[in-house]
Protein backbone atom coordinates (compact mmCIF):
# COMPACT_ATOMS: atom_id res chain seq x y z
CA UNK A 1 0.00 0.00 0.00
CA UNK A 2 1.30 3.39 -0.83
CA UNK A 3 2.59 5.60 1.78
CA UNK A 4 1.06 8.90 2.70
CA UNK A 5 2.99 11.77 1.58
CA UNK A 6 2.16 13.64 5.14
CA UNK A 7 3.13 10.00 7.39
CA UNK A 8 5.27 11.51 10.85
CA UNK A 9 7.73 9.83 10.83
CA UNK A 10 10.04 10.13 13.79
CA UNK A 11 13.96 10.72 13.16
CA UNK A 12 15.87 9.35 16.94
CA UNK A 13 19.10 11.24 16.13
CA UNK A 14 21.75 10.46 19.02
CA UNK A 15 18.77 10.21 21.54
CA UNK A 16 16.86 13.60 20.14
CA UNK A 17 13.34 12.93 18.67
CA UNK A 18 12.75 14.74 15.37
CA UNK A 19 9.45 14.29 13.96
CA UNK A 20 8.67 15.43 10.01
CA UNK A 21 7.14 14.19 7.31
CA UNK A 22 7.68 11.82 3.83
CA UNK A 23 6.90 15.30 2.09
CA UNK A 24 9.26 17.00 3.52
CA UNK A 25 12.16 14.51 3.49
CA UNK A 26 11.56 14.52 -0.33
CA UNK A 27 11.88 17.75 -0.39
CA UNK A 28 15.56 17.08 -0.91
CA UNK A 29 15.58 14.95 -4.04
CA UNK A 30 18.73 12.40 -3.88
CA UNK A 31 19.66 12.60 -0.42
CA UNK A 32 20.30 10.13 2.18
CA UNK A 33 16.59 10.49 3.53
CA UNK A 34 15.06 11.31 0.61
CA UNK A 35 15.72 7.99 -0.61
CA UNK A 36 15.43 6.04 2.22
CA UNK A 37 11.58 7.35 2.95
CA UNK A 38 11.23 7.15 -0.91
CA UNK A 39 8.17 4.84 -1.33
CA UNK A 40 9.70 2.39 -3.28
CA UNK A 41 12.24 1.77 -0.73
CA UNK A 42 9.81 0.98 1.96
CA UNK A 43 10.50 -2.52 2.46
CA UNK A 44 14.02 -1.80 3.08
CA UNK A 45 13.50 0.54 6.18
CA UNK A 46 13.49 -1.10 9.72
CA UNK A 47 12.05 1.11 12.00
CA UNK A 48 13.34 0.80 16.20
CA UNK A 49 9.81 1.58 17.51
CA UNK A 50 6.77 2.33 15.42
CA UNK A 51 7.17 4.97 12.45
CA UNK A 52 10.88 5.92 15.07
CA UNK A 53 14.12 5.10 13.58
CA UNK A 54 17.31 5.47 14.97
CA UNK A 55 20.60 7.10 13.82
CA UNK A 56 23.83 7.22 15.77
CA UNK A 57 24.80 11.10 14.84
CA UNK A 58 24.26 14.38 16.08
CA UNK A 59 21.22 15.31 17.18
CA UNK A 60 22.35 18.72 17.86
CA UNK A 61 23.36 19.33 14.23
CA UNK A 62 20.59 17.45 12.75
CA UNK A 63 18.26 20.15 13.52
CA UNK A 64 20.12 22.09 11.01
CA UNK A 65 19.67 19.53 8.76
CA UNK A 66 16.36 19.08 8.95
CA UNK A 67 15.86 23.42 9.21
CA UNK A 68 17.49 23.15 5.30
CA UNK A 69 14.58 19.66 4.71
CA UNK A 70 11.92 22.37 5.66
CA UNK A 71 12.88 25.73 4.49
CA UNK A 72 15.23 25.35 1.93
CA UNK A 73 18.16 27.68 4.15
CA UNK A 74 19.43 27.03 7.31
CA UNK A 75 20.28 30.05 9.92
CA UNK A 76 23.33 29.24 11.88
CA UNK A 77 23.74 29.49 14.68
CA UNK A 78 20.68 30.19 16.38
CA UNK A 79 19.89 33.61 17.88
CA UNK A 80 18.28 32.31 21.18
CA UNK A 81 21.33 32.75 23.45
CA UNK A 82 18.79 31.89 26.29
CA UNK A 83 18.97 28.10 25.07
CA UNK A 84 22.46 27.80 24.83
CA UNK A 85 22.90 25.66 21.86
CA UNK A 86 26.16 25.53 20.18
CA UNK A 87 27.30 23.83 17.34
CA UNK A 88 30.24 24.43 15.57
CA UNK A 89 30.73 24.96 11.89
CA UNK A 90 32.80 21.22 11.91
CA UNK A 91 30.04 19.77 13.40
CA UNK A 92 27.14 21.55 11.41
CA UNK A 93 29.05 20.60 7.82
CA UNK A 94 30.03 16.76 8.90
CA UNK A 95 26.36 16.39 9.38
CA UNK A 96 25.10 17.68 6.27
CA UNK A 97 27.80 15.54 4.48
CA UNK A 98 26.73 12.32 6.26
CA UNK A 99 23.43 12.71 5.16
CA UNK A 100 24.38 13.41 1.71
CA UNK A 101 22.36 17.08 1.81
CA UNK A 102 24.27 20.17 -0.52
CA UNK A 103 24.56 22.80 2.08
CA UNK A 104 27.21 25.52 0.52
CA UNK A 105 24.75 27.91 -0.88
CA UNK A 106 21.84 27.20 2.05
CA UNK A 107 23.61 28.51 5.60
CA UNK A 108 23.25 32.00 6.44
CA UNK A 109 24.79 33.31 9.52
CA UNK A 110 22.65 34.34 11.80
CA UNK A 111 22.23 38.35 12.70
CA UNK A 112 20.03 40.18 15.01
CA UNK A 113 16.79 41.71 13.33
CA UNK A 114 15.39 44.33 15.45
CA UNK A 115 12.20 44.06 13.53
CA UNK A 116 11.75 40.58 15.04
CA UNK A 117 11.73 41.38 18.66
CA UNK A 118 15.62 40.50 18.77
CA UNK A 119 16.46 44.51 20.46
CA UNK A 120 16.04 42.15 23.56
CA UNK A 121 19.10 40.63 23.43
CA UNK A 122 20.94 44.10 22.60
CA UNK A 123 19.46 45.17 25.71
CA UNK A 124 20.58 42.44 27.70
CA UNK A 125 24.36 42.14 26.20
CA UNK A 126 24.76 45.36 27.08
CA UNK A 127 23.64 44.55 31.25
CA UNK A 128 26.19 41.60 30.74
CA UNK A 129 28.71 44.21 29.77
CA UNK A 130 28.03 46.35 32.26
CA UNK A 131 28.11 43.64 34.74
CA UNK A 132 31.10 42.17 33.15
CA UNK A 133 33.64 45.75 33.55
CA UNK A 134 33.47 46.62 36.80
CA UNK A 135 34.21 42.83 37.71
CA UNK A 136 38.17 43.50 35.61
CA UNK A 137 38.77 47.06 37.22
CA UNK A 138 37.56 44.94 40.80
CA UNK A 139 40.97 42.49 39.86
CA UNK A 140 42.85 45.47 38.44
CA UNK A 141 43.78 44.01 35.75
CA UNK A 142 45.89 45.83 33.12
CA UNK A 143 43.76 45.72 30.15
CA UNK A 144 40.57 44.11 29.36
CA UNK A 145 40.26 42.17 26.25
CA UNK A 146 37.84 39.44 25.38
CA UNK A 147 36.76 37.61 22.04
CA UNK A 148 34.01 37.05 20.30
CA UNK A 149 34.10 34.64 17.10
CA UNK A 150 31.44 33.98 14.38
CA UNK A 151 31.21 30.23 15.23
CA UNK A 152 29.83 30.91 18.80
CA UNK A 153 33.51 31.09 21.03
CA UNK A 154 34.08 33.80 24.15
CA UNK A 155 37.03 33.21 25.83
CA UNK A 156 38.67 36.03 28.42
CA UNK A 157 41.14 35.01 31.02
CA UNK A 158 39.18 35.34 34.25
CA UNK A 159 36.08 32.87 34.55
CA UNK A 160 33.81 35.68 36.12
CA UNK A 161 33.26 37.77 33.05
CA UNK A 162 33.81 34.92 30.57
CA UNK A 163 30.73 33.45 32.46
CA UNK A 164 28.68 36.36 32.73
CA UNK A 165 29.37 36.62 28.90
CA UNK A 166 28.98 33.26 28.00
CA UNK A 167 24.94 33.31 27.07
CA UNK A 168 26.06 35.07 24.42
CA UNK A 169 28.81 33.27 22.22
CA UNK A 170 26.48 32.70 19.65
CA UNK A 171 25.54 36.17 18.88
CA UNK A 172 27.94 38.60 20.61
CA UNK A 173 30.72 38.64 17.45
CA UNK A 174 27.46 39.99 15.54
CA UNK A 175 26.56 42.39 17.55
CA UNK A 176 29.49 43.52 17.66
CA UNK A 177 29.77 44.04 13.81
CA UNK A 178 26.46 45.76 13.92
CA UNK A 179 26.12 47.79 16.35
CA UNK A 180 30.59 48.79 17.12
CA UNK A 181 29.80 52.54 17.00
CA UNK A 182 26.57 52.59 19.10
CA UNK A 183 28.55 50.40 21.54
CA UNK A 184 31.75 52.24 21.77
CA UNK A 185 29.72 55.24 22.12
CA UNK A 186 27.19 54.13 24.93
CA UNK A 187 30.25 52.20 27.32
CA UNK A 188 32.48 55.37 26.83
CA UNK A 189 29.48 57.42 28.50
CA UNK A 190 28.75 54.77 30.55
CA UNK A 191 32.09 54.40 31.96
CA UNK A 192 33.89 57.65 31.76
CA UNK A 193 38.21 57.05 31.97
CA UNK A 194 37.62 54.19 30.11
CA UNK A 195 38.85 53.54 26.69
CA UNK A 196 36.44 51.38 24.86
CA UNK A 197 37.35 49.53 21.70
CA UNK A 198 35.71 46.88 19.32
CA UNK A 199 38.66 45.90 16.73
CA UNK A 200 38.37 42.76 14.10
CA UNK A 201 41.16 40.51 14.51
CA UNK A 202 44.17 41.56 12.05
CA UNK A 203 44.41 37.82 10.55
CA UNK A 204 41.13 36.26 11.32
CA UNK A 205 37.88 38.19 10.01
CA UNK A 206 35.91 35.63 11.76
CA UNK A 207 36.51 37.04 15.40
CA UNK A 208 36.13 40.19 17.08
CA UNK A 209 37.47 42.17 20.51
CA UNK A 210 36.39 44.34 23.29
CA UNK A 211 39.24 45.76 24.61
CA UNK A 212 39.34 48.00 27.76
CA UNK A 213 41.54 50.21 28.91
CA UNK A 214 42.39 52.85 31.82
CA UNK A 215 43.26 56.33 31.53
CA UNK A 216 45.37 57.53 33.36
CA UNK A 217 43.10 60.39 35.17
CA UNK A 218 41.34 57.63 35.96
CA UNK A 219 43.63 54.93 37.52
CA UNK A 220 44.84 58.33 39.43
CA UNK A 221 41.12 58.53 40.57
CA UNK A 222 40.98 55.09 41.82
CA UNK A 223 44.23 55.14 43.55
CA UNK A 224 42.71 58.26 45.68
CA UNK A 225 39.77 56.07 46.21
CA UNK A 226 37.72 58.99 44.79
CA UNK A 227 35.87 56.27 42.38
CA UNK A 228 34.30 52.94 43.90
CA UNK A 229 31.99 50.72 42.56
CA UNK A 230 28.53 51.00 44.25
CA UNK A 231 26.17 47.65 44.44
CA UNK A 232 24.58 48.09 40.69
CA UNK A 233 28.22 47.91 39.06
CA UNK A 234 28.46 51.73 38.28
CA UNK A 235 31.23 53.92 38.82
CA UNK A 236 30.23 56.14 41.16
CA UNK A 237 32.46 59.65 42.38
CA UNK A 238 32.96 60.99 46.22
């Protein structure tokens, strides 16, 4: 008997549940799935648990895979810092090749559309930033530098602010390509004797920097302990 075009079918990929349809699997003509749901292949499939079947891959990355199944493009990585989800661009592109699905001219990398709602995170990359300063000038360190790259990496030196900065390793490198000037100018007003700069690596366009520094009015300032750092993380004079 034929198989309905709209069946679920559930895809068990590494222990995460994806359920689609035949129509949508086909959607990619001559692909691993494609051919495998392809109704004259039927009898061939062997299914773990009902219409479930099981692959030993990714299931992180497949939901890129099956993004491209469904819409023909896949966003990467996902905006929703909140979630958390990383994959890297290794992992993303040895998926798409195990499952035999052309992906070259389908990713686009993700940015942040205001029109969508997405000023939110602006908003609250800029409280992690604010949180994240006063913590360095607290250890007194010498210069404050941390990295953003456009596969979803933060790294700085001391855990505090690379963990108040962390939600956002997926999208902090693009806001910081979109928005350098409006940042520069709102920390520098924010944080007056600070020098604020946003600077693309000189041999990698793929990451960006905040880098910090300390005037020297101002180091002068907190050596006569006529700055302090009140209980909201704002520089605050006596």
């Amino acid at each position: 008997m034929p198989k309905n075009s709209d069946e679920h079918i559930v895809l068990n990929v590494g222990g995460i549940k994806y359920t689609t349809t035949r129509s949508t699997l086909a959607s990619q003509p001559n692909t691993m799935l494609a051919n495998m749901f392809n109704e004259r292949n039927q009898d061939m499939l062997k299914c773990t648990n009902q219409n479930e079947y099981f692959f030993d891959r990714n299931g992180r990355a497949f939901y890129y895979v099956l993004e491209l199944y469904r819409n023909n493009r896949v966003i990467w990585p996902r905006a929703d810092h909140k979630k958390n989800i990383h994959v890297s661009r290794q992992e993303l592109i040895a998926e798409f090749e195990y499952f035999g699905v052309p992906w070259q001219d389908h990713i686009q990398t993700c940015t942040v559309d205001l029109a969508s709602g997405e000023a939110n995170t602006l908003d609250d990359f800029i409280e992690a930033l604010e949180e994240a300063i006063p913590i360095w000038v607290s250890e007194a360190a010498l210069q404050f530098k941390i990295l953003f790259t456009e596969y979803g990496e933060v790294s700085h030196k001391l855990d505090r602010i690379k963990n108040v900065l962390l939600p956002f390793k997926n999208c902090g490198f693009h806001l910081l390509v979109k928005f350098k000037t409006d940042l520069i100018n709102y920390l520098n007003s924010k944080f007056p004797g600070l020098v604020f700069q946003i600077e693309k690596d000189s041999y990698h366009s793929d990451k960006y920097y905040i880098l910090v520094s300390e005037s020297q009015q101002f180091l002068e300032r907190i050596k006569s302990h006529s700055v302090h750092l009140n209980s909201k993380n704002l520089f605050i004079d006596e």
